[in-house]
Protein backbone atom coordinates (compact mmCIF):
# COMPACT_ATOMS: atom_id res chain seq x y z
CA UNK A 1 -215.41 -14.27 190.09
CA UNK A 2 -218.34 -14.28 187.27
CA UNK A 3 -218.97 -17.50 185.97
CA UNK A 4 -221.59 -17.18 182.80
CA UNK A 5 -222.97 -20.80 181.22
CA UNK A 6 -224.12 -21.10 177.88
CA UNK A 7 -227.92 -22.58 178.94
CA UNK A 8 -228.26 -20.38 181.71
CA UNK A 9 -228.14 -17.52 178.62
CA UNK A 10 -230.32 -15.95 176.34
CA UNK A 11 -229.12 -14.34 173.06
CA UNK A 12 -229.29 -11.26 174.30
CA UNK A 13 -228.21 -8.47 171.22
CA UNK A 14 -231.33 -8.51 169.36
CA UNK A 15 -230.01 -5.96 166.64
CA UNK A 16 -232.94 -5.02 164.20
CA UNK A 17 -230.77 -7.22 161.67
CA UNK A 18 -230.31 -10.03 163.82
CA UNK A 19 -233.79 -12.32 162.60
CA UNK A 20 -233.58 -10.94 158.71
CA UNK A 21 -232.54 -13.37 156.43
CA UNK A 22 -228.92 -13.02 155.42
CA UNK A 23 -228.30 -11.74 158.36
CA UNK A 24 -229.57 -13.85 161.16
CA UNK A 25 -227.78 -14.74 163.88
CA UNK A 26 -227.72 -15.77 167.66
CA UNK A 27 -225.39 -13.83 170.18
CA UNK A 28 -224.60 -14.86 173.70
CA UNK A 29 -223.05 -12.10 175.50
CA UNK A 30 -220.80 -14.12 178.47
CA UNK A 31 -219.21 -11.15 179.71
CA UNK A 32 -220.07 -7.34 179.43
CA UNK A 33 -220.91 -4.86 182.28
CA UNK A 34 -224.10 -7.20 183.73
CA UNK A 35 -221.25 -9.46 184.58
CA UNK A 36 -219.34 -6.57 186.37
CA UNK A 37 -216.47 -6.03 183.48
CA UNK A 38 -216.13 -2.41 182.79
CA UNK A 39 -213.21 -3.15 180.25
CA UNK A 40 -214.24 -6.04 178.09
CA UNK A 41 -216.72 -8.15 176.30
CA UNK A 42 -216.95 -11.49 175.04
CA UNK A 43 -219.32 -13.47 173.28
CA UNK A 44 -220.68 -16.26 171.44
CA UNK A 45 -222.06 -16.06 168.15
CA UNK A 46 -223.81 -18.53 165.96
CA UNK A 47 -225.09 -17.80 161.98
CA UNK A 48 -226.37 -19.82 159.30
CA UNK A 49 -224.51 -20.90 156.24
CA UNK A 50 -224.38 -17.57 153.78
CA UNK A 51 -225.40 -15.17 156.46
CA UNK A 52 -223.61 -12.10 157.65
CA UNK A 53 -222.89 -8.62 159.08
CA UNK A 54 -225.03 -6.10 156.69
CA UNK A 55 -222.35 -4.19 156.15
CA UNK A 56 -218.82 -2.58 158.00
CA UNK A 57 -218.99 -1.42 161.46
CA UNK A 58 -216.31 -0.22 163.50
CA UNK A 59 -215.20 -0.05 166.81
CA UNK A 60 -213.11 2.47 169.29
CA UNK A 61 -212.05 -0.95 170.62
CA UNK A 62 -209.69 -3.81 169.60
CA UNK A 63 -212.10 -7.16 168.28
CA UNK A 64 -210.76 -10.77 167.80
CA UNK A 65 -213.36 -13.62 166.75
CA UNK A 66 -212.17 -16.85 167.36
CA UNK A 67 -213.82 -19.60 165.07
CA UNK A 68 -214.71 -22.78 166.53
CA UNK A 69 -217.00 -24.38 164.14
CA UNK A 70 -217.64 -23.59 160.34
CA UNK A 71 -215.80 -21.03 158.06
CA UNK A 72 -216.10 -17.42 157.67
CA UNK A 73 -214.86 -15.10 155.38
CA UNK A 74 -213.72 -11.56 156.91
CA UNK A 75 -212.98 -8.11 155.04
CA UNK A 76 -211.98 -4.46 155.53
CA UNK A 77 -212.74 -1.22 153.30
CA UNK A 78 -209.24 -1.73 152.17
CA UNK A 79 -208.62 -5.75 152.07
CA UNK A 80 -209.88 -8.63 149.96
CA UNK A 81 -211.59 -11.40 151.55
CA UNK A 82 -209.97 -13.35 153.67
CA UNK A 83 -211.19 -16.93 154.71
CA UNK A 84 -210.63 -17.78 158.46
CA UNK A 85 -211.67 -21.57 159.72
CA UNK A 86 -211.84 -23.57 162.54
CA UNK A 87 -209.44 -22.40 165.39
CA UNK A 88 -207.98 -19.34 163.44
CA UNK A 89 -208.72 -16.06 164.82
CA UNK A 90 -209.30 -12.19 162.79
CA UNK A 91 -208.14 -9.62 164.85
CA UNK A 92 -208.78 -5.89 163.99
CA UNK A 93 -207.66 -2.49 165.72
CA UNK A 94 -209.28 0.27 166.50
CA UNK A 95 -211.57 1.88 164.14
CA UNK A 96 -210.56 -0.13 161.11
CA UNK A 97 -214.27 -0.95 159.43
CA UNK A 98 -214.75 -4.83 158.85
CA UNK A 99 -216.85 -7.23 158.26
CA UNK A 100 -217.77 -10.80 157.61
CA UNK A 101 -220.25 -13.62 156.70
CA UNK A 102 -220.45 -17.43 156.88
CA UNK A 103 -218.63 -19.09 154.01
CA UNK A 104 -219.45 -22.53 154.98
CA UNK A 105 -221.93 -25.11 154.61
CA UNK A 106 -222.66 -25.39 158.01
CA UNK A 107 -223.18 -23.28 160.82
CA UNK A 108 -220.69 -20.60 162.29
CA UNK A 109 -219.72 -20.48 165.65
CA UNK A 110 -217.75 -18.21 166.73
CA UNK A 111 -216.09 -16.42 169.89
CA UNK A 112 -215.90 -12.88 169.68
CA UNK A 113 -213.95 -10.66 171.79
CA UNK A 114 -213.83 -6.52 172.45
CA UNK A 115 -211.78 -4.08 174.58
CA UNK A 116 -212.70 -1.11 175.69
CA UNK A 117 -215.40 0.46 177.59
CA UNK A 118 -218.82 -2.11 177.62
CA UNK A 119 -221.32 1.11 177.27
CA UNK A 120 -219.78 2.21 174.46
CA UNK A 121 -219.36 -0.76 172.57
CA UNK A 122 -223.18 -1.09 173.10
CA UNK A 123 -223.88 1.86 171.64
CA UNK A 124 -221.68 1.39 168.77
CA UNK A 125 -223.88 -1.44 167.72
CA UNK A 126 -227.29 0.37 168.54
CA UNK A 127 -225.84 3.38 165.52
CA UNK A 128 -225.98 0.50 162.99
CA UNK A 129 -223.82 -0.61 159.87
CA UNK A 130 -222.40 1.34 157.09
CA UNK A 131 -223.54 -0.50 153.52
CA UNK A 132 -221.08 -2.06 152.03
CA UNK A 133 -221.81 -2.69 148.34
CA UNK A 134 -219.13 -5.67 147.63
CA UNK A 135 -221.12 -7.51 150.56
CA UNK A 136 -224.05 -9.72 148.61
CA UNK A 137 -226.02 -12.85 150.39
């Protein structure tokens, strides 16, 4: 058994987005292949009112965020915006493009959840985002 703790961790994701305004944010990884999972990862994610992804990214991978504080507001390349709050989850498959950005006044926090291999999901992130011209901050 793995046990991660939230002050024992460091946000450890530092995308090249990740300290740009409107799009900062602070991710936590709990549980990726450090941890010894060769399957999943999950996370912790926190972002400041009106921040958000830069654009769609996609995955190989099922992803569910669970919201636990705050209000965010979630999207495909084919679906209008959709609002999710406080302990109401987004789930999307594989390789559907998606994003999202804090609709609230406060901050986000969120849980954030991904099958698949750990390595690749990694990677995936490392490619970057594809624009997405209906997102504005």
């Amino acid at each position: 058994m793995e046990v991660s703790r939230l002050e024992e961790l460091e946000p450890n994701w530092n995308l090249p987005e990740a300290d740009v305004p409107g799009h900062m944010r602070n991710i936590w990884v709990h549980v990726d292949g450090e941890t010894g999972a060769s399957n999943q990862m999950l996370g912790l994610a926190r972002q400041p009112p009106g921040n958000g992804m830069p654009g769609f990214h996609e995955h190989e991978a099922e992803e569910t965020y669970y919201v636990l504080e705050g209000k965010a507001a979630f999207w495909t390349d084919t679906d209008e915006e959709v609002i999710v709050e406080r302990h109401e989850s987004a789930y999307f498959p594989p390789g559907e493009k998606h994003s999202y950005r804090n609709a609230g006044t406060d901050d986000l926090l969120m849980l954030w959840a991904l099958s698949g291999a750990e390595e690749t999901m990694r990677k995936e992130y490392e490619v970057g985002y594809e624009a997405d011209d209906r997102y504005e901050l």
